[in-house]
Protein backbone atom coordinates (compact mmCIF):
# COMPACT_ATOMS: atom_id res chain seq x y z
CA UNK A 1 1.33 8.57 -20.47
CA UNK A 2 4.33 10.49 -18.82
CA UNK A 3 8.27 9.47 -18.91
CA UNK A 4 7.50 8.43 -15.75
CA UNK A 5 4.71 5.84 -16.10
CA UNK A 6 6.09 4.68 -19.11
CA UNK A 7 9.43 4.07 -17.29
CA UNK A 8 7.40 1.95 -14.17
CA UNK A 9 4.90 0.37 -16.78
CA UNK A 10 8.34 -1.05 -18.38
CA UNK A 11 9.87 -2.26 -15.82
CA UNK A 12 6.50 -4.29 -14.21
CA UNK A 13 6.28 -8.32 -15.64
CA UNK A 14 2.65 -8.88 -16.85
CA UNK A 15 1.90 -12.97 -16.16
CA UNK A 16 -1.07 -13.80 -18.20
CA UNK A 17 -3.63 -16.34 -16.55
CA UNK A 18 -1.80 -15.99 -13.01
CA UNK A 19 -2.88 -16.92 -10.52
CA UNK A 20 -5.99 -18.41 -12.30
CA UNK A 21 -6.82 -18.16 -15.80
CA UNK A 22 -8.38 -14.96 -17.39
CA UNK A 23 -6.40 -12.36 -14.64
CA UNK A 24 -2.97 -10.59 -15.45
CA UNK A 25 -0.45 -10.77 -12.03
CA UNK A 26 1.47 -7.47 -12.05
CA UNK A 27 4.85 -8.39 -10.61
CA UNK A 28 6.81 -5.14 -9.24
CA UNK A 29 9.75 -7.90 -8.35
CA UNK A 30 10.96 -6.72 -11.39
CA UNK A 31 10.43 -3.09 -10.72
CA UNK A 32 12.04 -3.11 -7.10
CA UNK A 33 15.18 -5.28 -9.09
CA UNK A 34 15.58 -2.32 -11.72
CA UNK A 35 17.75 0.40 -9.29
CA UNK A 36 15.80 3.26 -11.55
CA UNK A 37 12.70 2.57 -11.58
CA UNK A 38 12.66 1.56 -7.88
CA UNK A 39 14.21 4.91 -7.06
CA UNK A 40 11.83 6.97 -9.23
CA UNK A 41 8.65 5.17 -7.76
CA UNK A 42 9.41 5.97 -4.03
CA UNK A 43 11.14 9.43 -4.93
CA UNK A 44 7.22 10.22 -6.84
CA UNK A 45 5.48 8.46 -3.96
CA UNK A 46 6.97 10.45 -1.08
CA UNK A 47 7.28 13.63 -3.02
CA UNK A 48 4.01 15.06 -1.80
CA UNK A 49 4.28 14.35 1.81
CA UNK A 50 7.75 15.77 2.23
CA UNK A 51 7.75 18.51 5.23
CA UNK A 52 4.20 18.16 6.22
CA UNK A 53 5.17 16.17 9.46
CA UNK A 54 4.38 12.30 8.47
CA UNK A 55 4.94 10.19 11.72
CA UNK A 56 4.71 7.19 10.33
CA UNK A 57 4.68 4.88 7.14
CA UNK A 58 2.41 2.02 7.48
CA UNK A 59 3.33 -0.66 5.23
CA UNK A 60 1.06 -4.01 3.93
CA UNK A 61 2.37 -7.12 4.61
CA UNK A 62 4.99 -8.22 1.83
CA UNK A 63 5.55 -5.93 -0.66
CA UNK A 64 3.95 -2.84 1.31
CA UNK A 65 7.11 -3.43 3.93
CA UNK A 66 9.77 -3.29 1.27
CA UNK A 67 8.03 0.55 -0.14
CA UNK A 68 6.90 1.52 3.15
CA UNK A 69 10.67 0.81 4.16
CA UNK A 70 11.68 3.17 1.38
CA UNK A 71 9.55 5.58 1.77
CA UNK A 72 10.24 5.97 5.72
CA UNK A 73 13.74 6.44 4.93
CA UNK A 74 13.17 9.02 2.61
CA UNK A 75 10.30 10.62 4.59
CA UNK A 76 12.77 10.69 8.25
CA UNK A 77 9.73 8.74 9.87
CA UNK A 78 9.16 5.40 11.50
CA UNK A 79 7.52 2.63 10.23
CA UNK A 80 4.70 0.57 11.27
CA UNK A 81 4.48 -3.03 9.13
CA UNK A 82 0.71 -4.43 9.21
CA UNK A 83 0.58 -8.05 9.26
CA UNK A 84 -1.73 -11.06 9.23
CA UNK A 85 -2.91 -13.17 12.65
CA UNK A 86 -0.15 -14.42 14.80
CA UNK A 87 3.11 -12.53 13.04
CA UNK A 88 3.75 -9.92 15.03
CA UNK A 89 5.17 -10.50 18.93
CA UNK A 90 3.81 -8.15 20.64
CA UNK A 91 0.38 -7.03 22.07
CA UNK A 92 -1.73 -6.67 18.85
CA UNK A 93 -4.96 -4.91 17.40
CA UNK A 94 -6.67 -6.48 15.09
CA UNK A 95 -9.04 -6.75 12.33
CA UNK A 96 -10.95 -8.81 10.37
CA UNK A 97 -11.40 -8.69 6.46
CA UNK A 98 -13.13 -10.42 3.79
CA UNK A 99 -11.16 -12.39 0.53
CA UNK A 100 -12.82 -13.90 -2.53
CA UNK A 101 -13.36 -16.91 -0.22
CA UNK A 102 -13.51 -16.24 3.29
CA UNK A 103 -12.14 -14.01 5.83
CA UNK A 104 -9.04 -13.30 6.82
CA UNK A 105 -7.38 -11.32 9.83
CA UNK A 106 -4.56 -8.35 9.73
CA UNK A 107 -2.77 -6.85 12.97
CA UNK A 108 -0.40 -4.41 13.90
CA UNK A 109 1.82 -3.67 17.48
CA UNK A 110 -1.20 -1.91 19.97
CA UNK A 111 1.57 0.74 20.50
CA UNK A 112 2.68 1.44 17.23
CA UNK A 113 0.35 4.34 16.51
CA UNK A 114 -0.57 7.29 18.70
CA UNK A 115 -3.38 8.87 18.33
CA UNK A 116 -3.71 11.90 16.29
CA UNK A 117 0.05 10.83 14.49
CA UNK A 118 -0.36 11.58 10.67
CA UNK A 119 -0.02 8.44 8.54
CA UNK A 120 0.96 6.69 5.24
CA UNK A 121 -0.42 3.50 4.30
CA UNK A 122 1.57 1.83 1.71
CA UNK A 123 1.03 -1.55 -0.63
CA UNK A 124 2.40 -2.61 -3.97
CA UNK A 125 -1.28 -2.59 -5.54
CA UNK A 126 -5.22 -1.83 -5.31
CA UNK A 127 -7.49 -3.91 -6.46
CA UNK A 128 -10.40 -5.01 -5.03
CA UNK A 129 -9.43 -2.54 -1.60
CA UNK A 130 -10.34 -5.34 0.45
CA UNK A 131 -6.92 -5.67 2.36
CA UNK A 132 -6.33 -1.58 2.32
CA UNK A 133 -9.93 -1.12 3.80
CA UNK A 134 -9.15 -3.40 6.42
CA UNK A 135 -5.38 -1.51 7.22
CA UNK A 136 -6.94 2.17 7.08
CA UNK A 137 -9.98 1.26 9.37
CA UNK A 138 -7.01 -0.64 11.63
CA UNK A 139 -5.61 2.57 11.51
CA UNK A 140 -8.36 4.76 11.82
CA UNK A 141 -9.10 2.35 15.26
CA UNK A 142 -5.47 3.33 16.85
CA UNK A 143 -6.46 7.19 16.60
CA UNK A 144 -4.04 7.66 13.08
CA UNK A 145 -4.94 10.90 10.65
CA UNK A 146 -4.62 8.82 7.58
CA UNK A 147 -2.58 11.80 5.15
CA UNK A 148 -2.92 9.40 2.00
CA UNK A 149 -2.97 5.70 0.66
CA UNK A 150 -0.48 5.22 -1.50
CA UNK A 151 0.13 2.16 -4.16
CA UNK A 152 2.56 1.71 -7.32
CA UNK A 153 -0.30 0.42 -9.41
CA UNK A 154 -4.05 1.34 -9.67
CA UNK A 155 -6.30 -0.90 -11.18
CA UNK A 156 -9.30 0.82 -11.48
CA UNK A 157 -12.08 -1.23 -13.19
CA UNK A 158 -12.07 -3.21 -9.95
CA UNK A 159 -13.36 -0.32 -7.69
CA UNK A 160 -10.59 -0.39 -4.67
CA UNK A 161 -9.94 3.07 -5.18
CA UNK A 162 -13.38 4.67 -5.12
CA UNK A 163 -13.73 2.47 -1.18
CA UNK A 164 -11.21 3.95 0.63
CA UNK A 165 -11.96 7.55 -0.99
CA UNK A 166 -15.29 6.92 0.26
CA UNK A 167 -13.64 6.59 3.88
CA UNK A 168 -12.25 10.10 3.12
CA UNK A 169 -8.67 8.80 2.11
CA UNK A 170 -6.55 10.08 -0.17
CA UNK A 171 -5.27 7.72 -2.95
CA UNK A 172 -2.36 8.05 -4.62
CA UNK A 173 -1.33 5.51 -8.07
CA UNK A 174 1.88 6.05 -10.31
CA UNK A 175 0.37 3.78 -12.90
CA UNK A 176 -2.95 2.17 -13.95
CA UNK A 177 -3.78 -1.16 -15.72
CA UNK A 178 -7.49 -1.15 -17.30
CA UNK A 179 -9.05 -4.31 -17.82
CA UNK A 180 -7.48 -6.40 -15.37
């Protein structure tokens, strides 16, 4: 492991048996509270897409906003916050996604996006892919060139990685948790 993904691993709280027993919650709270490691995560996720004209940053609702936030800043771009049903105030697009029990909705402003507008899509963690399948084909419906997905935290035994590579989307990870 690198300085660098030793530093993040550090500075993320493992809760055993959260939210049910037998899984391991990965809390960044604790990472976005340590000024460092906060820094060096959105400094190494925006590194590769400095000067190759981002529009936008497209951020998953919560933790997505608070990176996607970050990484606009850094990048000079806007940024575009993807939300569930009914949050947002304006005319919406919207699409519908399947959880462990059910489905579940996510929308963004029709007029956020323009076609053709290269974009980020940003979250706190992959899992399953379920939610960042849903955002990049959300995306990909508003017209977006989708430059790369980007997440603090892989975890790749549960396959959300390999689904949005397979819809020809770059994923980037700063660290991985096996197992979990």
């Amino acid at each position: 492991m690198s300085t660098l993904e030793n530093e993040l691993v550090a500075a993320i709280r493992s809760i055993p048996d959260y939210p049910k027993p037998g899984i391991v919650f990965r809390d960044i709270t604790t990472l976005l509270g340590n000024p460092r490691a906060f820094r060096r995560a959105v400094d190494e996720l925006v590194h590769p897409y400095a000067g190759i004209g981002i529009a936008k940053v497209a951020g998953i609702e919560a933790r997505g906003f608070i990176l996607g936030g970050a990484m606009a800043h850094q990048l000079s771009t806007g940024f575009v916050p993807i939300r569930k049903k009914g949050k947002l105030p304006h005319e919406t697009v919207r699409i519908a996604y399947s959880l462990e029990y059910g489905v579940d909705e996510m929308e963004m402003h029709k007029d956020a996006i323009k076609p053709g507008e290269k974009v980020i899509l940003v979250d706190d963690l992959i899992a399953t892919g379920g939610t960042a399948e849903a955002a990049v084909k959300l995306l990909q419906q508003m017209g977006a060139d989708i430059v790369a997905a980007c997440f603090i935290i892989d975890l790749p035994g549960i396959g959300g990685r390999k689904k949005l590579e397979a819809l020809g989307v770059e994923v980037r990870t700063l660290v991985a948790f096996d197992g979990d």
